[in-house]
N, C-alpha and C. Protein backbone atom coordinates (compact mmCIF):
# COMPACT_ATOMS: atom_id res chain seq x y z
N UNK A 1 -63.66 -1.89 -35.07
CA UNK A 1 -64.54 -3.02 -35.19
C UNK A 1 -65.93 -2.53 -35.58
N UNK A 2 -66.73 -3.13 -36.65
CA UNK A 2 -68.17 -2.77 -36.91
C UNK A 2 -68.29 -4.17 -36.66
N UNK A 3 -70.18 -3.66 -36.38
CA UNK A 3 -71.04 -5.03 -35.90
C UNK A 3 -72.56 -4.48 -36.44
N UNK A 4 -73.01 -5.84 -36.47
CA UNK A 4 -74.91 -5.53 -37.05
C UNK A 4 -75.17 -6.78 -36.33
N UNK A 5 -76.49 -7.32 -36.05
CA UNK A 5 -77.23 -7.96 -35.63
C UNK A 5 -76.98 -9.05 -36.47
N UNK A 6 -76.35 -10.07 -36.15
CA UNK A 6 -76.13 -11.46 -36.65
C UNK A 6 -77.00 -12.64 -37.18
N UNK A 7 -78.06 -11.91 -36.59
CA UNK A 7 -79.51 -12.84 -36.51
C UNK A 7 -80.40 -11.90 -37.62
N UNK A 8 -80.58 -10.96 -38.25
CA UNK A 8 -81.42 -10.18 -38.93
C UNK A 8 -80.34 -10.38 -40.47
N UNK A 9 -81.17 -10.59 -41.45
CA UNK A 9 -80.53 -10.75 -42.97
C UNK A 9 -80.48 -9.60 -43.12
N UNK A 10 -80.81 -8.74 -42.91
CA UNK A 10 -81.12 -7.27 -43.73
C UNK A 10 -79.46 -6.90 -43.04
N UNK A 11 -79.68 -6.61 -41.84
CA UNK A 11 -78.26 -6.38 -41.17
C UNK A 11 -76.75 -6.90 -41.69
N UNK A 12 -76.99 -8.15 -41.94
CA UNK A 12 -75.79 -8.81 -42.26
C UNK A 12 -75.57 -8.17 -43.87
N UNK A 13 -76.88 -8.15 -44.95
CA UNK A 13 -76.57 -7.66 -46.15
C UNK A 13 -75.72 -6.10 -46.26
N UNK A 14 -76.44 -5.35 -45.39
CA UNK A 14 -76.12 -4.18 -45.53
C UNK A 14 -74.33 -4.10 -44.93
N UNK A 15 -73.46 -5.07 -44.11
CA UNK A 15 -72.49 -5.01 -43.96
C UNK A 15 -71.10 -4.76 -45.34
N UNK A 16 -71.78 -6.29 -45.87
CA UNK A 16 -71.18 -6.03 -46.98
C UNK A 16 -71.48 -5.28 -48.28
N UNK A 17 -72.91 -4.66 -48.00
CA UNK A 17 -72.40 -3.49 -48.80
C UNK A 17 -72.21 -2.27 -48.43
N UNK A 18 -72.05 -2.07 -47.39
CA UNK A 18 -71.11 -0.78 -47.10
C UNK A 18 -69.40 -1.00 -47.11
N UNK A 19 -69.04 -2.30 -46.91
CA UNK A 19 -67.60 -2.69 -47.15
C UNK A 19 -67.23 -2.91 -48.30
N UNK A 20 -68.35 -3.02 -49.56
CA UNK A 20 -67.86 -3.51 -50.59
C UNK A 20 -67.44 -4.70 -50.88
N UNK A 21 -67.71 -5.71 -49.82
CA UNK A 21 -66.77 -7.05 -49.81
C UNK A 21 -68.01 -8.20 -50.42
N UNK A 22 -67.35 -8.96 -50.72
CA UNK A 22 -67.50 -10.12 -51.32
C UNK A 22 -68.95 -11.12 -50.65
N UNK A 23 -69.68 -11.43 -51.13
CA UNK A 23 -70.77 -12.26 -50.40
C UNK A 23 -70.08 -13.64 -49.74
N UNK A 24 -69.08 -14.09 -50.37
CA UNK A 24 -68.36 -15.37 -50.29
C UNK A 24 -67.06 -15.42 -49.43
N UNK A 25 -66.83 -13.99 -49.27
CA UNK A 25 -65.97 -13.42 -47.80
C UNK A 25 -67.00 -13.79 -46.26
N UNK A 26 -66.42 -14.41 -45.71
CA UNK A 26 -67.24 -14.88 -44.20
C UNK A 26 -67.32 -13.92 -43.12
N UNK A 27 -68.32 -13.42 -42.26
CA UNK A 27 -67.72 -12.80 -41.11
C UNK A 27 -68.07 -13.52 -40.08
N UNK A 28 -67.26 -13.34 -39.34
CA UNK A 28 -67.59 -13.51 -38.03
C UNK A 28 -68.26 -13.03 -37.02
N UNK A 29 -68.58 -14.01 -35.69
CA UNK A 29 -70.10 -13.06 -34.93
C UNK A 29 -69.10 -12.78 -33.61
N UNK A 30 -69.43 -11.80 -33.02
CA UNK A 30 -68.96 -11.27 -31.51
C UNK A 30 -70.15 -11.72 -30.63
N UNK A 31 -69.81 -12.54 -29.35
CA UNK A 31 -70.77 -12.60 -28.13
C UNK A 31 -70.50 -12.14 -27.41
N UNK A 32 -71.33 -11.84 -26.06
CA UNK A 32 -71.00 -11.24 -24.71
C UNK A 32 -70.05 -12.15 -23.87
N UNK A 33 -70.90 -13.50 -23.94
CA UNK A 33 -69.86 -14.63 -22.68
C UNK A 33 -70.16 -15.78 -23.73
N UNK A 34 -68.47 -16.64 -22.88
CA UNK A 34 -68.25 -17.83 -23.49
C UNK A 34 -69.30 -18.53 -23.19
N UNK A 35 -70.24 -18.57 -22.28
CA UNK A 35 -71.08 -19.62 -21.88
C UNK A 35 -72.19 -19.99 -23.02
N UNK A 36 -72.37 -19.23 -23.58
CA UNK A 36 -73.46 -18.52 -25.03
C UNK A 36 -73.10 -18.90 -26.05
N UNK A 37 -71.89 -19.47 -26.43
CA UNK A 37 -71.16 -19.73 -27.75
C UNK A 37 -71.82 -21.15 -28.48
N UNK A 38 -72.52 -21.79 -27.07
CA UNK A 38 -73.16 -23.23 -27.60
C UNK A 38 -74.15 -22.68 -28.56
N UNK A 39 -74.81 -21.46 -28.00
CA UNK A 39 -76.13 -21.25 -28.76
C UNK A 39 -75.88 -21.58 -30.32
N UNK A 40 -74.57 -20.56 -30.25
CA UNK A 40 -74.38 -20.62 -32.31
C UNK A 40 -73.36 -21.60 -32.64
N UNK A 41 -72.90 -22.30 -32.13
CA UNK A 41 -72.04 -23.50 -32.77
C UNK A 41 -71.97 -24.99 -31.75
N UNK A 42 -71.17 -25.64 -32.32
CA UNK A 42 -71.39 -27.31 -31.56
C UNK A 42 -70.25 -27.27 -30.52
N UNK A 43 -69.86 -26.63 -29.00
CA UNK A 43 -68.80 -27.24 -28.56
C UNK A 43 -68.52 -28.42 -27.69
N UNK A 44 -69.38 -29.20 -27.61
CA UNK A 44 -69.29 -30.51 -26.96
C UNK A 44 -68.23 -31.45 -26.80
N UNK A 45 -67.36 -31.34 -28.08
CA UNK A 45 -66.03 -32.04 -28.59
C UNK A 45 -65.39 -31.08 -27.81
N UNK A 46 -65.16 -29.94 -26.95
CA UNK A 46 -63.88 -29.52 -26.98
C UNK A 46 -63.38 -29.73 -25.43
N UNK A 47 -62.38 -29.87 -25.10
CA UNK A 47 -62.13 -30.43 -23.87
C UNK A 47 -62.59 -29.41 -23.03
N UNK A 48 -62.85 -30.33 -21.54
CA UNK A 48 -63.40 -28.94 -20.59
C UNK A 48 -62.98 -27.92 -20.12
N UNK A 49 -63.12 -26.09 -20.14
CA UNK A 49 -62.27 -25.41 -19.97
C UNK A 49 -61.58 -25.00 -21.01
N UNK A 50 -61.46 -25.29 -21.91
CA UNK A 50 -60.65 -24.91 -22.98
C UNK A 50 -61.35 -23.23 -23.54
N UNK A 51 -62.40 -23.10 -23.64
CA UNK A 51 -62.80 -22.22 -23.90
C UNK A 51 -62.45 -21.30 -23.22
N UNK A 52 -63.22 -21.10 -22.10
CA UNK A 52 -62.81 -19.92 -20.59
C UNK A 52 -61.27 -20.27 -20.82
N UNK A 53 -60.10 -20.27 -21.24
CA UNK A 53 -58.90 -20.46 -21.13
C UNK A 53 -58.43 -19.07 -21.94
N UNK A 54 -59.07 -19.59 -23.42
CA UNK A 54 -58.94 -18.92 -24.86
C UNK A 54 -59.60 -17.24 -24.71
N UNK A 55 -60.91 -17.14 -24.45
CA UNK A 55 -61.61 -15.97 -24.13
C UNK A 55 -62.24 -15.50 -22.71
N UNK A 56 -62.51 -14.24 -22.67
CA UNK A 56 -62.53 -13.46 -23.89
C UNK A 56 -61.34 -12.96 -24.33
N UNK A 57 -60.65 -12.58 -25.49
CA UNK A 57 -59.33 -12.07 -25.86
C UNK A 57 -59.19 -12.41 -27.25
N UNK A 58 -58.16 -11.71 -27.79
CA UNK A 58 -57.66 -11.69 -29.01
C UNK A 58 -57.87 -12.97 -30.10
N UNK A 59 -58.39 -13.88 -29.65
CA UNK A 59 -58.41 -14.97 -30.90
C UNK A 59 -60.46 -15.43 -31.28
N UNK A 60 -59.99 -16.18 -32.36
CA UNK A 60 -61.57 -15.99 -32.95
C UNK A 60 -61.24 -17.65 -33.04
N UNK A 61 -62.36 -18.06 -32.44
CA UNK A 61 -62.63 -19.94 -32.74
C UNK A 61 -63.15 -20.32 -33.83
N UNK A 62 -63.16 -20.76 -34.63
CA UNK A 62 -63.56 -21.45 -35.73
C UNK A 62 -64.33 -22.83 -35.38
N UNK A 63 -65.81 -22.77 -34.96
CA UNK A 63 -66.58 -24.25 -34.82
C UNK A 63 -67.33 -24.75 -35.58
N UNK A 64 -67.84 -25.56 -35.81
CA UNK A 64 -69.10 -26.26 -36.56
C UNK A 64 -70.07 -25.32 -36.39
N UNK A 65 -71.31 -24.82 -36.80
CA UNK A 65 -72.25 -23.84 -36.77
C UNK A 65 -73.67 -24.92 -35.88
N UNK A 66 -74.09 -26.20 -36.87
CA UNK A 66 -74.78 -27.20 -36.12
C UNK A 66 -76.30 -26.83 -36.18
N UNK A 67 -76.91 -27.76 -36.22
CA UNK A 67 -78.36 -27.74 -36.87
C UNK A 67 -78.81 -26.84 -35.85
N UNK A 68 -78.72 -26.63 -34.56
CA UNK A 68 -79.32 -25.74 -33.26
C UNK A 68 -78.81 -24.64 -33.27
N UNK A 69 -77.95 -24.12 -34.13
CA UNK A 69 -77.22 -22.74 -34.26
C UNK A 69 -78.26 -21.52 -34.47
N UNK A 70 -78.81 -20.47 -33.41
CA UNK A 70 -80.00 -19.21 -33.83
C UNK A 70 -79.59 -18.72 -35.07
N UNK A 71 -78.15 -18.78 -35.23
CA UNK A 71 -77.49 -17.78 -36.35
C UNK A 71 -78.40 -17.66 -37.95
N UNK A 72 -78.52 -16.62 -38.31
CA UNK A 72 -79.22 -15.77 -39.26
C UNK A 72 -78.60 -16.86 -40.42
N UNK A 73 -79.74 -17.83 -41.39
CA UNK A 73 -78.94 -18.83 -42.81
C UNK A 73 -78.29 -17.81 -43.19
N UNK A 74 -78.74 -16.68 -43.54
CA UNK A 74 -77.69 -15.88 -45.09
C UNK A 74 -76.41 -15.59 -44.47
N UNK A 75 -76.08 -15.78 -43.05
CA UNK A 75 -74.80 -15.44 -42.60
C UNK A 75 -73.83 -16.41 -42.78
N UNK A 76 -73.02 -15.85 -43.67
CA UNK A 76 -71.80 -17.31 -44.70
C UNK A 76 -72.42 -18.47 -45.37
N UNK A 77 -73.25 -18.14 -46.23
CA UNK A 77 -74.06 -19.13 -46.85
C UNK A 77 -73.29 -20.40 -47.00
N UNK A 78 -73.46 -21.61 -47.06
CA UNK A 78 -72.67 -22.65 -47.40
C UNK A 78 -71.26 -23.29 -46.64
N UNK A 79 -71.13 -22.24 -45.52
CA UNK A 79 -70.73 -22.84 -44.89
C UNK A 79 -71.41 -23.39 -43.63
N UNK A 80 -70.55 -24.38 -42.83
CA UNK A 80 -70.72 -25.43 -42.01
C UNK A 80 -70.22 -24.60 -40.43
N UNK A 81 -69.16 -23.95 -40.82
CA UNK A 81 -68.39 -23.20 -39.67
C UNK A 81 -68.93 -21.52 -39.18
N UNK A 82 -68.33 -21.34 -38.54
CA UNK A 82 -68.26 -20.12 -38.29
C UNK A 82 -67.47 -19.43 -36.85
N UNK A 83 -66.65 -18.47 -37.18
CA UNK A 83 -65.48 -17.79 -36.69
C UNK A 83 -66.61 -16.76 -35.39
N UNK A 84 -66.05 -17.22 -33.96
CA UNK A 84 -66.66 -16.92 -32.53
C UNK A 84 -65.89 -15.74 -32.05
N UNK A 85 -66.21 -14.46 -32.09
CA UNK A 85 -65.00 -13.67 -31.36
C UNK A 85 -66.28 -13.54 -29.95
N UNK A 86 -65.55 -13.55 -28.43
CA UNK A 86 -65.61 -12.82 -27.17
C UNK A 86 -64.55 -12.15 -26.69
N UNK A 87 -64.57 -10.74 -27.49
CA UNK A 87 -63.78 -9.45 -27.51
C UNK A 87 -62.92 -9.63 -25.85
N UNK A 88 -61.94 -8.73 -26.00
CA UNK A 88 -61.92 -8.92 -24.09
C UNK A 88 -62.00 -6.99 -24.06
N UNK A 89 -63.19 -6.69 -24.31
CA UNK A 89 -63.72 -5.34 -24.51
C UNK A 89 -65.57 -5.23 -24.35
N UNK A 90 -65.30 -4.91 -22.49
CA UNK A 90 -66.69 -4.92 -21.62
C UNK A 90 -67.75 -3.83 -22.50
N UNK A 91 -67.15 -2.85 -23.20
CA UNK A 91 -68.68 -1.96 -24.02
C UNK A 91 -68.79 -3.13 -25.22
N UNK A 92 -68.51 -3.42 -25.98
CA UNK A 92 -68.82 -4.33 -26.90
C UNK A 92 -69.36 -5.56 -26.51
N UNK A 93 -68.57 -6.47 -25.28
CA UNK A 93 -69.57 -7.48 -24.71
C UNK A 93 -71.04 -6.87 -24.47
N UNK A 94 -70.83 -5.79 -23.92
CA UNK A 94 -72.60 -5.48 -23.13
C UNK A 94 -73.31 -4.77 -24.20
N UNK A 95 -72.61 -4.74 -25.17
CA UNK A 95 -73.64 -4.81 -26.72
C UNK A 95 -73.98 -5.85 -27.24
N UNK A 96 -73.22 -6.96 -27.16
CA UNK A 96 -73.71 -7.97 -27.86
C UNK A 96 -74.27 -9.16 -26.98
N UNK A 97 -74.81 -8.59 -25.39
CA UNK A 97 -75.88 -9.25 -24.63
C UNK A 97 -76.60 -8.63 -24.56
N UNK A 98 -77.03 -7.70 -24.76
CA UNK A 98 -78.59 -6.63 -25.25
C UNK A 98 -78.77 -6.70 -26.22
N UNK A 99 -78.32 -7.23 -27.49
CA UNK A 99 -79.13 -7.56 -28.70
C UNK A 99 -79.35 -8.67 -28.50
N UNK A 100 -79.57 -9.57 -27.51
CA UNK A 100 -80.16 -11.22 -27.48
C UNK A 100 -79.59 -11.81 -28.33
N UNK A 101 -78.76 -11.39 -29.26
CA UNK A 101 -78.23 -12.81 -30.12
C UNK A 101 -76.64 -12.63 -30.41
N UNK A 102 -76.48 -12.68 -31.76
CA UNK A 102 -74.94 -12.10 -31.59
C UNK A 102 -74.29 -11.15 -32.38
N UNK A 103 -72.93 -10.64 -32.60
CA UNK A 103 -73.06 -9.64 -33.62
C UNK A 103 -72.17 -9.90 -35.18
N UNK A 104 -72.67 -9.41 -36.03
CA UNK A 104 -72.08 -10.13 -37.09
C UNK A 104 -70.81 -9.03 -36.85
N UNK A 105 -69.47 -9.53 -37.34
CA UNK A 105 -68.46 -8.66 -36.80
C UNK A 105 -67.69 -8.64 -38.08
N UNK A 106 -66.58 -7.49 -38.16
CA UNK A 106 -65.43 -7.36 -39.03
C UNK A 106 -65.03 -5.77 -39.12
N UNK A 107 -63.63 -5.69 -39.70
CA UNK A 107 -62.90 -4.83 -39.17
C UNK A 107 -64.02 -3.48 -40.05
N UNK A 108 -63.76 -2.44 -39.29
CA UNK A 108 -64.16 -1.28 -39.69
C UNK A 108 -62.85 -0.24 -40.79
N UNK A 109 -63.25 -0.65 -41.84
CA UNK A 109 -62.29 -0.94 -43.49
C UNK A 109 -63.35 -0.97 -44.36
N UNK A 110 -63.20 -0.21 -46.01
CA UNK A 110 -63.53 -0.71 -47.01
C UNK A 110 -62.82 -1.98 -46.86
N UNK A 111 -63.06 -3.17 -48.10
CA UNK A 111 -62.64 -4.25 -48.21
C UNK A 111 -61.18 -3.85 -48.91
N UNK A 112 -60.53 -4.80 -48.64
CA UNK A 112 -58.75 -4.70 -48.69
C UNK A 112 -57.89 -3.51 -48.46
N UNK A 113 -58.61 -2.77 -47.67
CA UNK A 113 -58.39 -1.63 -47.29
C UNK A 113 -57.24 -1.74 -46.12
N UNK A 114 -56.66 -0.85 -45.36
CA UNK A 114 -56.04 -1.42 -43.76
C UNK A 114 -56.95 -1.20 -42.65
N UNK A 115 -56.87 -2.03 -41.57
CA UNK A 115 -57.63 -2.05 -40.56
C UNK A 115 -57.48 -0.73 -39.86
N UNK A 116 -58.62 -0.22 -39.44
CA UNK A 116 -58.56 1.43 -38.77
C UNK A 116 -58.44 0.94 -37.60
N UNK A 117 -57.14 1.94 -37.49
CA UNK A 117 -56.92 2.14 -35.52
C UNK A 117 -57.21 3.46 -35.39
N UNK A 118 -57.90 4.36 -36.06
CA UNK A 118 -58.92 5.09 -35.00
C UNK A 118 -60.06 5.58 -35.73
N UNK A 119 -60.81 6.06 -35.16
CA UNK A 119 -62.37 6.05 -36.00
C UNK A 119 -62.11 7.05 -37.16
N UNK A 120 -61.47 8.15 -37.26
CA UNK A 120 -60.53 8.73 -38.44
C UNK A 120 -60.37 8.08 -39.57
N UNK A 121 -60.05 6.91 -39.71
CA UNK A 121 -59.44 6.01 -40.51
C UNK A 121 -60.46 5.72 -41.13
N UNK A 122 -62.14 5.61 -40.72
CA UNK A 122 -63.02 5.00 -41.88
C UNK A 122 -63.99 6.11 -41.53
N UNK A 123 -64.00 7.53 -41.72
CA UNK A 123 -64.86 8.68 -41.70
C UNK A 123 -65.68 8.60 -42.71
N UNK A 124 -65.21 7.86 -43.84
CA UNK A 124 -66.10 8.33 -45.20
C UNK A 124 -67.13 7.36 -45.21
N UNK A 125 -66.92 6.33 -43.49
CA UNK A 125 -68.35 5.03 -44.00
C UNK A 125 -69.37 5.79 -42.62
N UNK A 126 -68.80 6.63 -42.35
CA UNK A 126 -69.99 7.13 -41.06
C UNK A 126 -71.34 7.12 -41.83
N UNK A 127 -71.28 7.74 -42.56
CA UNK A 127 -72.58 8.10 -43.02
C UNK A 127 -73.37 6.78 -43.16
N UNK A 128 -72.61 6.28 -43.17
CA UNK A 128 -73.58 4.41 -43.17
C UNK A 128 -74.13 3.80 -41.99
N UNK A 129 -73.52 4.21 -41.17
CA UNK A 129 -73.47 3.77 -39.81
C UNK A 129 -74.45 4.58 -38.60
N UNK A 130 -75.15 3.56 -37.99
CA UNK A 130 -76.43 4.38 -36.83
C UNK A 130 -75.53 4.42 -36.17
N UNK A 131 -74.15 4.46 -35.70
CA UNK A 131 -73.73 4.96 -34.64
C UNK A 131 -72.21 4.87 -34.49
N UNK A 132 -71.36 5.17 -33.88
CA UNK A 132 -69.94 5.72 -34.09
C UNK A 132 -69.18 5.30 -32.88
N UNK A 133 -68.78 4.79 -32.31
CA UNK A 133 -68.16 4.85 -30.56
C UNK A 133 -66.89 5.09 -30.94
N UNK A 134 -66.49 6.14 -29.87
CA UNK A 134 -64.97 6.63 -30.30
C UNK A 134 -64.42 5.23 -29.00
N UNK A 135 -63.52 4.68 -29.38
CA UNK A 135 -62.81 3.38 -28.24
C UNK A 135 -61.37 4.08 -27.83
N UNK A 136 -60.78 5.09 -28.47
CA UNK A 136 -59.31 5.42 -28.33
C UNK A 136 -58.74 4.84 -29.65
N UNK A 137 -57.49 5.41 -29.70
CA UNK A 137 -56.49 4.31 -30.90
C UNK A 137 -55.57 3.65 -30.57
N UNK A 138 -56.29 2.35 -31.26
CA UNK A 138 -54.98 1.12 -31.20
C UNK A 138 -53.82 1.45 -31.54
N UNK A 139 -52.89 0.50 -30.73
CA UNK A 139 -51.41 0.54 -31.44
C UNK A 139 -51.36 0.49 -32.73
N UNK A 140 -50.58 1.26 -33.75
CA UNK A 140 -50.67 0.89 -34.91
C UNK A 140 -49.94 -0.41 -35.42
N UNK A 141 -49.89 -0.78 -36.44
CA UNK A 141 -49.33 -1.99 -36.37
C UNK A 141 -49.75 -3.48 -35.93
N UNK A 142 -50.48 -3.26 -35.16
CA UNK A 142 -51.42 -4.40 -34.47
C UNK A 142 -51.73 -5.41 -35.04
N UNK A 143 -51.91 -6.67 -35.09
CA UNK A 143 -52.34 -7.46 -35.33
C UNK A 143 -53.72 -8.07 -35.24
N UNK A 144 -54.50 -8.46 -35.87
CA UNK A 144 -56.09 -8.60 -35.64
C UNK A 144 -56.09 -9.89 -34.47
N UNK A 145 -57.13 -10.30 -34.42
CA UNK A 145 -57.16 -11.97 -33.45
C UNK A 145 -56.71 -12.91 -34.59
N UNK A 146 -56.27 -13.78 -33.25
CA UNK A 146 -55.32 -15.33 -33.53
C UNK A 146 -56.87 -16.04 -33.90
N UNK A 147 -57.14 -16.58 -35.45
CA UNK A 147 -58.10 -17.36 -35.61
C UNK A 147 -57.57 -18.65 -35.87
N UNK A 148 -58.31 -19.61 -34.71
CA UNK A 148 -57.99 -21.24 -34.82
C UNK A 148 -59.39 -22.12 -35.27
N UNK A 149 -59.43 -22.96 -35.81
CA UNK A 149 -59.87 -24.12 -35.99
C UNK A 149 -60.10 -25.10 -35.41
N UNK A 150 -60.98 -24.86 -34.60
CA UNK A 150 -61.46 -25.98 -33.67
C UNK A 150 -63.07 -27.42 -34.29
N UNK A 151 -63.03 -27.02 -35.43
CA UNK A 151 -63.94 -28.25 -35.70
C UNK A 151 -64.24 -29.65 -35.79
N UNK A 152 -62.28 -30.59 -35.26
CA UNK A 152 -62.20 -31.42 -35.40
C UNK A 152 -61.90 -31.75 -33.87
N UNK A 153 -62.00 -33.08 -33.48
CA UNK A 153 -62.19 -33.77 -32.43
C UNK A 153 -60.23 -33.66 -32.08
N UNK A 154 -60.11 -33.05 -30.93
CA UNK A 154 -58.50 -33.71 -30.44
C UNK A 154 -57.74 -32.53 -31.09
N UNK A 155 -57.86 -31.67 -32.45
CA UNK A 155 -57.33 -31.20 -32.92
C UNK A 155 -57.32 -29.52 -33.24
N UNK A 156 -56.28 -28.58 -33.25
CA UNK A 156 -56.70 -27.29 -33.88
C UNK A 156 -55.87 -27.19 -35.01
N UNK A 157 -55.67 -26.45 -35.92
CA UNK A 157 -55.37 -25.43 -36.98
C UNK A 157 -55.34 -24.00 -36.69
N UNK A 158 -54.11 -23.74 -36.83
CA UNK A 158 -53.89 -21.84 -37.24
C UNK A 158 -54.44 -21.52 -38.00
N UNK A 159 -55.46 -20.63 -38.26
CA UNK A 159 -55.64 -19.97 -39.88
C UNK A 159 -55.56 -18.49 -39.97
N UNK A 160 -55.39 -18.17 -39.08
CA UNK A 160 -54.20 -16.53 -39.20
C UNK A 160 -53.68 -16.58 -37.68
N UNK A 161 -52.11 -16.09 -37.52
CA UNK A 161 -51.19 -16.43 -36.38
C UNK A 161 -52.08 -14.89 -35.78
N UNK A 162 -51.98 -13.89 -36.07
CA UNK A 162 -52.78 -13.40 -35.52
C UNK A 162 -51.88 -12.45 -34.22
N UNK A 163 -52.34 -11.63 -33.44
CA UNK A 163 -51.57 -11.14 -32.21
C UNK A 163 -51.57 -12.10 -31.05
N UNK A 164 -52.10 -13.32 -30.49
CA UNK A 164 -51.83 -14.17 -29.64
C UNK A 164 -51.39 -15.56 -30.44
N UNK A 165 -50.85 -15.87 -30.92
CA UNK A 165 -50.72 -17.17 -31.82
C UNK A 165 -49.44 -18.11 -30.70
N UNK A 166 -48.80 -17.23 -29.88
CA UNK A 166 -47.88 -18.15 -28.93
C UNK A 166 -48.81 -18.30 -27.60
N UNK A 167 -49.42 -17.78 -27.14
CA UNK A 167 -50.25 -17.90 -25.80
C UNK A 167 -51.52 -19.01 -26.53
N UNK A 168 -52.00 -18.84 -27.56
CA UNK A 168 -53.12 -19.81 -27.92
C UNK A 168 -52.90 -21.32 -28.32
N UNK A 169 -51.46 -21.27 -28.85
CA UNK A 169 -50.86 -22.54 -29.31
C UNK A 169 -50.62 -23.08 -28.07
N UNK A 170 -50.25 -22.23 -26.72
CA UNK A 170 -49.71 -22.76 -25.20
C UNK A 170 -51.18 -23.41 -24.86
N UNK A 171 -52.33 -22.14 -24.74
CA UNK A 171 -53.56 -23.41 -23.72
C UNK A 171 -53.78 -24.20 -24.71
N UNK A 172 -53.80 -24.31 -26.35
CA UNK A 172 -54.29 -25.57 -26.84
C UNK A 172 -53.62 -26.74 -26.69
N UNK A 173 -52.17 -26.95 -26.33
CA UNK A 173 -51.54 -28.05 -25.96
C UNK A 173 -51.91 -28.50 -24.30
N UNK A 174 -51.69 -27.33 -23.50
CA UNK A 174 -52.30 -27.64 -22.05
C UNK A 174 -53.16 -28.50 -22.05
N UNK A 175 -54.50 -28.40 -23.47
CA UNK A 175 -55.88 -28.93 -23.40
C UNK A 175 -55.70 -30.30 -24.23
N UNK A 176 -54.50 -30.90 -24.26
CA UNK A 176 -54.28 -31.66 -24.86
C UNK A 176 -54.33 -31.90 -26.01
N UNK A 177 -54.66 -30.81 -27.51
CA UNK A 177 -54.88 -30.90 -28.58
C UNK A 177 -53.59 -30.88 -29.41
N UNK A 178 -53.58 -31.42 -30.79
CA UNK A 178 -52.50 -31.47 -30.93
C UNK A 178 -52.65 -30.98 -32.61
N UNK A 179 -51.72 -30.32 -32.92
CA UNK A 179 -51.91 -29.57 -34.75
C UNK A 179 -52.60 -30.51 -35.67
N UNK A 180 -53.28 -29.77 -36.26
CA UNK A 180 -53.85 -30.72 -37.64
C UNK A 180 -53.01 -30.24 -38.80
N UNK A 181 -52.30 -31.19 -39.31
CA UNK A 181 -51.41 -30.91 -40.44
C UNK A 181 -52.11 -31.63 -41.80
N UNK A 182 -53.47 -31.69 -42.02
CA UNK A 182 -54.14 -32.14 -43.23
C UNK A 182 -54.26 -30.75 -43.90
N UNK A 183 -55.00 -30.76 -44.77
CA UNK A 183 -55.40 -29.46 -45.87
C UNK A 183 -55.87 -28.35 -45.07
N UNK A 184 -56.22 -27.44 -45.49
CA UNK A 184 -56.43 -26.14 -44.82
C UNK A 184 -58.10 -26.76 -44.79
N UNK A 185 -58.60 -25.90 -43.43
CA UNK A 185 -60.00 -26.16 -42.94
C UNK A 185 -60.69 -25.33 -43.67
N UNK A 186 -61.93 -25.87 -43.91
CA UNK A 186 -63.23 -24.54 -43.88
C UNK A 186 -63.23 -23.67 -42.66
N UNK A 187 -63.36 -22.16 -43.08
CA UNK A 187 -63.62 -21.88 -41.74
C UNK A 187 -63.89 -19.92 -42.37
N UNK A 188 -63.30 -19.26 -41.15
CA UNK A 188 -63.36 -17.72 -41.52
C UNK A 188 -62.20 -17.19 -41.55
């Protein structure tokens, strides 16, 4: 996982160009606690609890961003949404509540590259990077987070099944929501 300061343009620019990726490719921000997630998006619509259900863990929410959002404009220009990860990984939470805001996030990869399961895997972007944390190595094979679509009232969307996609589909029915089978959402 790499992260930069979500709230600083310079930060977010320099992501994608050390990944090489696309300005029109979205990332997503990492927070410390669910309680914080209002700051950068609208969750008022979502039933109570639903959140603390979902995180922290493997899936990334997809919400409205919302005129009160701190989040940095140049982060996903033009869009409305934006993809919420609360890691269920306490050094990364207690990084991204000491930078006061949140972190712009995405896999530590050139772009279309494979996701590194161990810091080995992207040696040649160190040199880009103020800093390195060795975490251990993931299972290989792994699956990234279950990202859902939560921007509509009553309703979610899959938009990658992801490594929890049967436990997330379980609390979103618990919470009474039920699939949105219209067009694919805006989102990350």
């Amino acid at each position: 996982m790499w992260w930069h300061n979500a709230s600083s343009m310079e930060a977010v620019k320099q992501i994608y160009e050390i990944k090489g990726r696309k300005y029109m490719s979205p990332l997503a921000i990492c927070i410390g606690d669910v309680q914080d997630i209002q700051r950068f998006a609208v969750t008022d619509h979502l039933p109570h609890g639903l959140l603390d259900s979902l995180l922290p863990g493997p899936v990334t929410v997809v919400l409205r961003r919302g005129e009160s959002s701190i989040l940095e404009k140049s982060l996903n220009p033009g869009l409305d949404s934006i993809g919420v990860r609360v890691p269920d990984c306490s050094f990364i939470r207690a990084i991204a509540r000491g930078s006061g805001s949140a972190l712009a996030l995405t896999s530590a990869n050139l772009s279309g590259q494979p996701s590194s399961v161990d810091i080995k895997d992207f040696e040649n972007l160190w040199e880009h990077c103020a800093y390195v944390y060795n975490g251990g190595v993931l299972p290989s094979g792994r699956a990234g987070s279950t990202v859902v679509d939560l921007t509509k009232l009553g309703k979610y969307k899959i938009l990658r099944p992801g490594s929890a996609k049967e436990e997330t589909v379980k609390i979103l029915e618990q919470h009474a929501l039920v699939e949105d089978s219209s067009a694919t959402s805006q989102g990350t």
